[in-house]
C-alpha atoms as a PDB file:
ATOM      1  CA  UNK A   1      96.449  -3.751  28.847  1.00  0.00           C
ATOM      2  CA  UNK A   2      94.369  -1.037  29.473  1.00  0.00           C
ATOM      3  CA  UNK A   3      92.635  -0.952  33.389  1.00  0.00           C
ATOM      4  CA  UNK A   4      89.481   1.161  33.613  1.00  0.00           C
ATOM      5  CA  UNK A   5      89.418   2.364  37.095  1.00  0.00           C
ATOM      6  CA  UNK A   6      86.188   2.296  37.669  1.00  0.00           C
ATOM      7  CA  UNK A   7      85.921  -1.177  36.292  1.00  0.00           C
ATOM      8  CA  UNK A   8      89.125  -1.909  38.910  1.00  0.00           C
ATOM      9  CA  UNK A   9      87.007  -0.228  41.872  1.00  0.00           C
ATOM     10  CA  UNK A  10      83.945  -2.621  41.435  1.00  0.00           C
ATOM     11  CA  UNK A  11      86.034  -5.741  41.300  1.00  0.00           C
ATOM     12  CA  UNK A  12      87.882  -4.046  44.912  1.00  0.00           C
ATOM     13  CA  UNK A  13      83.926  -3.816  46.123  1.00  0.00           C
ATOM     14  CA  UNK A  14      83.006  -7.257  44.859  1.00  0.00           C
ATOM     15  CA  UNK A  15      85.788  -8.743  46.958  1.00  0.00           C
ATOM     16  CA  UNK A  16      85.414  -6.612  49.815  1.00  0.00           C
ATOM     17  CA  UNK A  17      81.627  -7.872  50.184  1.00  0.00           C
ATOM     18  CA  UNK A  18      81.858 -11.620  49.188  1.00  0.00           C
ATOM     19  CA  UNK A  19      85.617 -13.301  51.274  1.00  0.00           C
ATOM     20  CA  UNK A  20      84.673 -16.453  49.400  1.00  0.00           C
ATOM     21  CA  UNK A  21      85.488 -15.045  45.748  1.00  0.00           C
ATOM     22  CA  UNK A  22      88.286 -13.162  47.407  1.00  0.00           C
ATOM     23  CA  UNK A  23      89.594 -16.161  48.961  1.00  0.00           C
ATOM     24  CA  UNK A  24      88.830 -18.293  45.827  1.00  0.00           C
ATOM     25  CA  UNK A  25      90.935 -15.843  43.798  1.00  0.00           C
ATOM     26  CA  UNK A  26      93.714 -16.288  46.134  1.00  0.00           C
ATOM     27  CA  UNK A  27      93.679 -20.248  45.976  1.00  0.00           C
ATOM     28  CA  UNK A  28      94.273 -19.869  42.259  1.00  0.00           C
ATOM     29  CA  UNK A  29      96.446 -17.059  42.312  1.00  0.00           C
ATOM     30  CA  UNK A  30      98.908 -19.351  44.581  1.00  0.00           C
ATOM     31  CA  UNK A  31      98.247 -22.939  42.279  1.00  0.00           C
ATOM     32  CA  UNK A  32      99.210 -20.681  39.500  1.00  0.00           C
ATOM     33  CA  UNK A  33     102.430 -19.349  40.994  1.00  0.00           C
ATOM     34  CA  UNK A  34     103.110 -22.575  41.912  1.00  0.00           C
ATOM     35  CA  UNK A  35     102.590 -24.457  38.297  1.00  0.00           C
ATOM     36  CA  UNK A  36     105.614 -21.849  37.467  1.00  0.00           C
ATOM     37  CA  UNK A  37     107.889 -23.111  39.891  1.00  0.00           C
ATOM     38  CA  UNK A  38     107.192 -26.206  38.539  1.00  0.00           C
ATOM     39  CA  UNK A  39     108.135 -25.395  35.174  1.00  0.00           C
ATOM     40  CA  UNK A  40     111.056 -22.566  36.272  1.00  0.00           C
ATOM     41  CA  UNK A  41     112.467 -26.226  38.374  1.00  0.00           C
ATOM     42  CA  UNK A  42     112.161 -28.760  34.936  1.00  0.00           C
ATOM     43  CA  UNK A  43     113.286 -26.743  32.877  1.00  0.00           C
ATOM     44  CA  UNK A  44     116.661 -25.932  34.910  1.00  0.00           C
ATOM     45  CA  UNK A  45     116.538 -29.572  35.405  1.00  0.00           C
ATOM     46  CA  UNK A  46     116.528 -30.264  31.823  1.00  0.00           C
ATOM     47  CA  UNK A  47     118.694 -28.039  30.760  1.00  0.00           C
ATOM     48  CA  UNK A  48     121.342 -28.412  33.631  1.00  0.00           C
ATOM     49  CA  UNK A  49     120.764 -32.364  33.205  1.00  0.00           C
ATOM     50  CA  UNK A  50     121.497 -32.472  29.769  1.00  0.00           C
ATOM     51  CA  UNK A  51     124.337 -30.251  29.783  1.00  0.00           C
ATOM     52  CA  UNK A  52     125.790 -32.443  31.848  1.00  0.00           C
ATOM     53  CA  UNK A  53     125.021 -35.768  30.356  1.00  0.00           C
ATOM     54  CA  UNK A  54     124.647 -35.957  26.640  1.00  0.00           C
ATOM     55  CA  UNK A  55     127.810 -35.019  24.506  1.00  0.00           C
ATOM     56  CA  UNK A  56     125.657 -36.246  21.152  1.00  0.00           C
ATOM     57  CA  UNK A  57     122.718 -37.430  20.134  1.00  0.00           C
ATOM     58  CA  UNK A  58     122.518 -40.753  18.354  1.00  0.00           C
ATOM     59  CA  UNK A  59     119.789 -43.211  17.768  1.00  0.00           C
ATOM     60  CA  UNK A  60     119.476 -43.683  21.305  1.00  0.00           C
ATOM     61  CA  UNK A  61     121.080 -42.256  24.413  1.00  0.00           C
ATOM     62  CA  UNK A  62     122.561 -45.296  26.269  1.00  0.00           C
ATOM     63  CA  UNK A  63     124.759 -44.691  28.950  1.00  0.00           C
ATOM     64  CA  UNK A  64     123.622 -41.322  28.624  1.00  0.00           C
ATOM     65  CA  UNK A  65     119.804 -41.845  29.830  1.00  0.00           C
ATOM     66  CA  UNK A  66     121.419 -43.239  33.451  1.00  0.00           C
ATOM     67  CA  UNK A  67     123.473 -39.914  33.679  1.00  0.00           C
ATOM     68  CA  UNK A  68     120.152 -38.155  33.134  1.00  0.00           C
ATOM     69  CA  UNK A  69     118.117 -40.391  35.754  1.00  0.00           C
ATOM     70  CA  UNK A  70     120.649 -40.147  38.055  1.00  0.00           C
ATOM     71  CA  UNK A  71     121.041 -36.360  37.480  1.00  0.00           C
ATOM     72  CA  UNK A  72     117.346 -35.379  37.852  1.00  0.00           C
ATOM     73  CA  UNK A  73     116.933 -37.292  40.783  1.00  0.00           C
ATOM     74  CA  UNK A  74     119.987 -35.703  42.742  1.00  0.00           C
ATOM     75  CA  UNK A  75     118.478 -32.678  41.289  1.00  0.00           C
ATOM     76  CA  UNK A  76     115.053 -33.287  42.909  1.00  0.00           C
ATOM     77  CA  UNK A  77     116.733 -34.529  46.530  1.00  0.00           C
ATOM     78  CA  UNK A  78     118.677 -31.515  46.280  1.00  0.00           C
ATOM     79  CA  UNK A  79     115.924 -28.861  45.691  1.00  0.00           C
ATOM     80  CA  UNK A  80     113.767 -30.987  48.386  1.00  0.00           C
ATOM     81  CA  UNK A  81     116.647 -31.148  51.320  1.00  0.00           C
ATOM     82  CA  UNK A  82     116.726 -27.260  50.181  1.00  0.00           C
ATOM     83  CA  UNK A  83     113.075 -26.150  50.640  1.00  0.00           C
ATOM     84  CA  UNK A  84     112.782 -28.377  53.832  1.00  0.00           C
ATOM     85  CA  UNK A  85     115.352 -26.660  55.348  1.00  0.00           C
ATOM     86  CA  UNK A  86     114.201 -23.218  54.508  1.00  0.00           C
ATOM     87  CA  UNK A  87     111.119 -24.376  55.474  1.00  0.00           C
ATOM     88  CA  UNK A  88     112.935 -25.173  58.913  1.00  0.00           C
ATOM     89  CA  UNK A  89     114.606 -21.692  59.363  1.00  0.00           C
ATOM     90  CA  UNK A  90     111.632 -20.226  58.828  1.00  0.00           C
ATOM     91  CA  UNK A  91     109.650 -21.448  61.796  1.00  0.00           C
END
């Protein structure tokens, strides 16, 4: 992707002179990085999760769809008891 600088300079003066795009901008910047955690976190869940659980796949999954509720929920716990404790350090 090509930048023209100039082009790159107005957008600079744009959000110097109006804090509400700027701010605006920043909102979604962080919902979007936060939408990829999202996905980064299910899809290690998934993919650890059914690893773990399913040895084949049949008609249905049986036993094997406890293992998997049981898994992403420790999963989930863990990650929470994780960022709330990094959250704690931090402070």
């Amino acid at each position: 992707m090509d930048f023209d600088a100039n082009a790159l300079q107005d957008v600079t003066e744009q959000l110097k002179n109006n804090p509400d795009l700027a701010r605006m901008l920043i909102e979604e910047q962080q919902k979007m990085e936060a939408q990829n955690q999202l996905k980064v976190i299910v899809n290690k869940l998934t993919s650890d999760c059914w690893n773990i659980c399913v040895d084949r796949v049949g008609n249905s999954l049986g036993r094997q769809e406890t293992c998997l509720t049981n898994c992403a929920e420790r999963f989930l716990e863990s990650d929470q008891f994780i960022r709330q404790r990094m959250s704690s350090q931090k402070q």
